[in-house]
C-alpha atoms as a PDB file:
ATOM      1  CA  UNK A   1     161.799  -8.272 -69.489  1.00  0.00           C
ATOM      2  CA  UNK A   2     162.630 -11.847 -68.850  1.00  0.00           C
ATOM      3  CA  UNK A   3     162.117 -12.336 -65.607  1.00  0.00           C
ATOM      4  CA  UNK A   4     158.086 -10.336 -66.715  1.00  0.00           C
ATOM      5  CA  UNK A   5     157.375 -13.091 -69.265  1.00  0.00           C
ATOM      6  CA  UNK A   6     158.444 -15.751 -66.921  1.00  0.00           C
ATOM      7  CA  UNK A   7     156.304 -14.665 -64.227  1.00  0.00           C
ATOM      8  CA  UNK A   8     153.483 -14.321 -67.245  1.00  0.00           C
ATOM      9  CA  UNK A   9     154.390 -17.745 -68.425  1.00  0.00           C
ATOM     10  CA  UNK A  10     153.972 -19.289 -65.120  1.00  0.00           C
ATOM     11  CA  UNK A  11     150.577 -17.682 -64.494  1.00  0.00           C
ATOM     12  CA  UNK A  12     148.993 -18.908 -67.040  1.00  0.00           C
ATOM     13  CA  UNK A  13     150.697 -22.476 -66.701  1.00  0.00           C
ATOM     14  CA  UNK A  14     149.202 -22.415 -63.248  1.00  0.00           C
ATOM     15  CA  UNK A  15     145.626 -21.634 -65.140  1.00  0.00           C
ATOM     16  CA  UNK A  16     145.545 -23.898 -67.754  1.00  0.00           C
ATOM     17  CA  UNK A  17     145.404 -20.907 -70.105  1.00  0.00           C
ATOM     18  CA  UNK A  18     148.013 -21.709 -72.775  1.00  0.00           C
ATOM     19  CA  UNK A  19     145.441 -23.053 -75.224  1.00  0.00           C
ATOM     20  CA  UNK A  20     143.498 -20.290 -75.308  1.00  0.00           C
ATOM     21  CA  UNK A  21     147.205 -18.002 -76.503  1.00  0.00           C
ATOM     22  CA  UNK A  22     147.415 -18.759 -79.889  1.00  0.00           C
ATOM     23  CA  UNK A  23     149.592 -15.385 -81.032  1.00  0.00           C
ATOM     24  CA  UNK A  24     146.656 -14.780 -83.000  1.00  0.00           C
ATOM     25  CA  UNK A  25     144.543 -14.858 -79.891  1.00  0.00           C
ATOM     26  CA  UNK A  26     146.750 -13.003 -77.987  1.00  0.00           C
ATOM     27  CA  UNK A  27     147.153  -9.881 -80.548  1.00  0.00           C
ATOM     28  CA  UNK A  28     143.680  -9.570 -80.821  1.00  0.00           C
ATOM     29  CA  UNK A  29     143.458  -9.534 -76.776  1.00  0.00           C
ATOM     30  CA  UNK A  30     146.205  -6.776 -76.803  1.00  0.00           C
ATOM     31  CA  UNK A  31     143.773  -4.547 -79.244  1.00  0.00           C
ATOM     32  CA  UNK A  32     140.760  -4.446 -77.002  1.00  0.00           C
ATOM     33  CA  UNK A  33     143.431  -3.366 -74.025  1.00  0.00           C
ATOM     34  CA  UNK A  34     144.744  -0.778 -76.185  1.00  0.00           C
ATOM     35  CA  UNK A  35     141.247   0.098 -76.464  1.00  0.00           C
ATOM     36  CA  UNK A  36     139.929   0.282 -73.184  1.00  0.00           C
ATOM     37  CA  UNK A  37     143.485   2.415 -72.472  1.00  0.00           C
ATOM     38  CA  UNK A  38     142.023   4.512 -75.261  1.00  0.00           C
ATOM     39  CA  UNK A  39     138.930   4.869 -73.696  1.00  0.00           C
ATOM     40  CA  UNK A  40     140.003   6.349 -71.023  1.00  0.00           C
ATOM     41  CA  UNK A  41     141.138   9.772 -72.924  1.00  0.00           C
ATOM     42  CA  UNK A  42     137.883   9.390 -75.049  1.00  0.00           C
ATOM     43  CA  UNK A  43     136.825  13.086 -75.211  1.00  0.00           C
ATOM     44  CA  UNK A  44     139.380  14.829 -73.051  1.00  0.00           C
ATOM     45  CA  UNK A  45     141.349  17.786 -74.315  1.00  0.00           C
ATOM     46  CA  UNK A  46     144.791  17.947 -75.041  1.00  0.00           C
ATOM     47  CA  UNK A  47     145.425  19.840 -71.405  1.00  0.00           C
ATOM     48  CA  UNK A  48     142.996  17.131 -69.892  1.00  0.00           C
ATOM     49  CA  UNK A  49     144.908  14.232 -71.202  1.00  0.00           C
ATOM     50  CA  UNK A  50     148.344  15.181 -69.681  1.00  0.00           C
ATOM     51  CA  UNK A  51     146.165  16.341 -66.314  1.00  0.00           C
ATOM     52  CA  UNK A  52     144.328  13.142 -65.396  1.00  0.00           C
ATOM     53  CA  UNK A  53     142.515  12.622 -62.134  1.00  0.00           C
ATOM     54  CA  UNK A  54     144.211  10.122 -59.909  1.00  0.00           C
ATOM     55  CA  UNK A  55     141.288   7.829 -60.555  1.00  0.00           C
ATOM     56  CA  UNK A  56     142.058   7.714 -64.364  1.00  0.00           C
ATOM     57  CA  UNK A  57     145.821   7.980 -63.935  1.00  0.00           C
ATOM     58  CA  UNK A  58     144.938   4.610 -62.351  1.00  0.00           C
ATOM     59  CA  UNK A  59     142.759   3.186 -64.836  1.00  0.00           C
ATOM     60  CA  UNK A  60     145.367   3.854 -66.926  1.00  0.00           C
ATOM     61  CA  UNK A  61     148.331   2.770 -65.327  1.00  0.00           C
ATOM     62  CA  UNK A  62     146.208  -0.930 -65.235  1.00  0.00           C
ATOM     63  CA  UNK A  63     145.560  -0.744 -68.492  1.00  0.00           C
ATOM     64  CA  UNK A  64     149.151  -0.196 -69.499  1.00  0.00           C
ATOM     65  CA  UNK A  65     149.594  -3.363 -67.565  1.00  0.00           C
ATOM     66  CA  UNK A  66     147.605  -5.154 -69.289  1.00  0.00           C
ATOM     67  CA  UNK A  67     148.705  -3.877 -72.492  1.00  0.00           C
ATOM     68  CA  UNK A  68     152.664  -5.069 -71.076  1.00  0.00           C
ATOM     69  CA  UNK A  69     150.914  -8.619 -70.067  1.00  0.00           C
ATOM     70  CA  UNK A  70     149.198  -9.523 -73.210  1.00  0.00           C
ATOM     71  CA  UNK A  71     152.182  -7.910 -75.772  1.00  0.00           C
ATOM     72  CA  UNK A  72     154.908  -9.391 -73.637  1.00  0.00           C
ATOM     73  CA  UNK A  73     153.393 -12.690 -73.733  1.00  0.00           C
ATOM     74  CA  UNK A  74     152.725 -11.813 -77.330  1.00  0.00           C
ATOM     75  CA  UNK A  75     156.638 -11.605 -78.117  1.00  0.00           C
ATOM     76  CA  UNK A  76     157.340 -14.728 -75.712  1.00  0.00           C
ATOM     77  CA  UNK A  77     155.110 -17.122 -78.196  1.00  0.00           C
ATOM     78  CA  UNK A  78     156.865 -15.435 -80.938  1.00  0.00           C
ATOM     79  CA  UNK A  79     160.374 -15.943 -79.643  1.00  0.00           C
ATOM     80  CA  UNK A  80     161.182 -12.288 -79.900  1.00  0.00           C
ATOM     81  CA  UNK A  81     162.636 -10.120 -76.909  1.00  0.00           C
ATOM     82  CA  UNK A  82     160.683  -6.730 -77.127  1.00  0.00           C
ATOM     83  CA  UNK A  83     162.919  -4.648 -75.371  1.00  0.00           C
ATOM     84  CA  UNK A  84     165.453  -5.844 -78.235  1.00  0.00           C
ATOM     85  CA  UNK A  85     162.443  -5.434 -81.025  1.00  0.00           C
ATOM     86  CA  UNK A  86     162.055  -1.907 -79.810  1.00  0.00           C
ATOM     87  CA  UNK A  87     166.071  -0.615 -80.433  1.00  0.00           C
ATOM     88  CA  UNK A  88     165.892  -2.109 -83.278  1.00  0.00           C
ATOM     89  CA  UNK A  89     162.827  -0.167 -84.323  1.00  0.00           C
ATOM     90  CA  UNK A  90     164.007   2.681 -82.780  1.00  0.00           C
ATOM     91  CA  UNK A  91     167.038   2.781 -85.209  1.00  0.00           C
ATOM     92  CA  UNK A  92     164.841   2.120 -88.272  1.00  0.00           C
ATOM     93  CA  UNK A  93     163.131   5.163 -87.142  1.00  0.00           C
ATOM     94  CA  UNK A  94     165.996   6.987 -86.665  1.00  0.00           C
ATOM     95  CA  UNK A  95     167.032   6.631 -90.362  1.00  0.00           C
ATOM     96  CA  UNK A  96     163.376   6.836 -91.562  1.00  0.00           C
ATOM     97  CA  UNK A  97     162.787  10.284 -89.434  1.00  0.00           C
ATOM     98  CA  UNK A  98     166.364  12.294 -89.667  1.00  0.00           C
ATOM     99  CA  UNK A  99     166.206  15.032 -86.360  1.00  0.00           C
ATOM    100  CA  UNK A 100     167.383  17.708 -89.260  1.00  0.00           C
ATOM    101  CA  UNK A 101     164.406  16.908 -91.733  1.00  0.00           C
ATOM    102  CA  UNK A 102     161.575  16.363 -89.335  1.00  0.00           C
ATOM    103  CA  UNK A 103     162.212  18.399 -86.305  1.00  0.00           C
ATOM    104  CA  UNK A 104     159.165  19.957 -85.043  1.00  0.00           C
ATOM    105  CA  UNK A 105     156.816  18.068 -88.205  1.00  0.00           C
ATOM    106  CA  UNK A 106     154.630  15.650 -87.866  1.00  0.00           C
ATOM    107  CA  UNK A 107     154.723  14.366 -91.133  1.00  0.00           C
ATOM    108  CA  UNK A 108     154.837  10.146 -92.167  1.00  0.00           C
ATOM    109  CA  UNK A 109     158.061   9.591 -93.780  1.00  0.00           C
ATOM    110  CA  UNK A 110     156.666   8.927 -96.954  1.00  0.00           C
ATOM    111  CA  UNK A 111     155.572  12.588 -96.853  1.00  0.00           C
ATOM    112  CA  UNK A 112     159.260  14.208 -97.430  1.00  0.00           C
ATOM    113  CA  UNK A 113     162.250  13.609 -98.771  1.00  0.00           C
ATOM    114  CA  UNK A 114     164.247  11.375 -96.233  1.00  0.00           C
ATOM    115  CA  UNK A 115     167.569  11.130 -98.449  1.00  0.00           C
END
């Protein structure tokens, strides 16, 4: 992850584009990404979705990328490691979604008993 948000870093050094990535400026840059990634399965069936073509499976494998770029340099301006901010949420969600009580359910955790 480091040695990502370094190359990121320098990138935009070598563009002059740190004013414009304001962590504001940035989040809102990683929505429309997340977007146009969502875009791509607009209207597709379930089956469809997990089938692409190997045109969209490209489309989408740039627009992951650019979903990486823009939250990765998200998390640099923020002084947080994401691969770190992702365990930890991982074993939130692990107490907040017990494998006994939820296998199989799609339900939010406020929608059963998690004690």
């Amino acid at each position: 992850m480091q040695t990502l948000a370094d190359r990121i870093k320098a990138f935009c050094a070598e563009r002059d584009w740190e004013r414009f990535h304001a962590p504001k400026n940035l989040a809102m840059a990683l929505t429309v990404e997340a977007a146009e990634l969502l875009e791509i399965f607009q209207w597709m069936s379930e089956d469809e979705s997990r089938n692409l073509t190997p045109e969209k499976l490209e489309r989408a494998r740039e627009e992951i990328g650019d979903v990486m770029i823009l939250l990765t340099n998200l998390a640099s301006h923020l002084g947080i490691d994401p691969a770190e901010a992702a365990q930890a949420k991982m074993d939130l969600n692990a107490v907040k979604y017990p494998a006994d009580k939820v296998r199989g359910k799609s339900l939010k955790y406020d929608e059963y008993d998690a004690r």
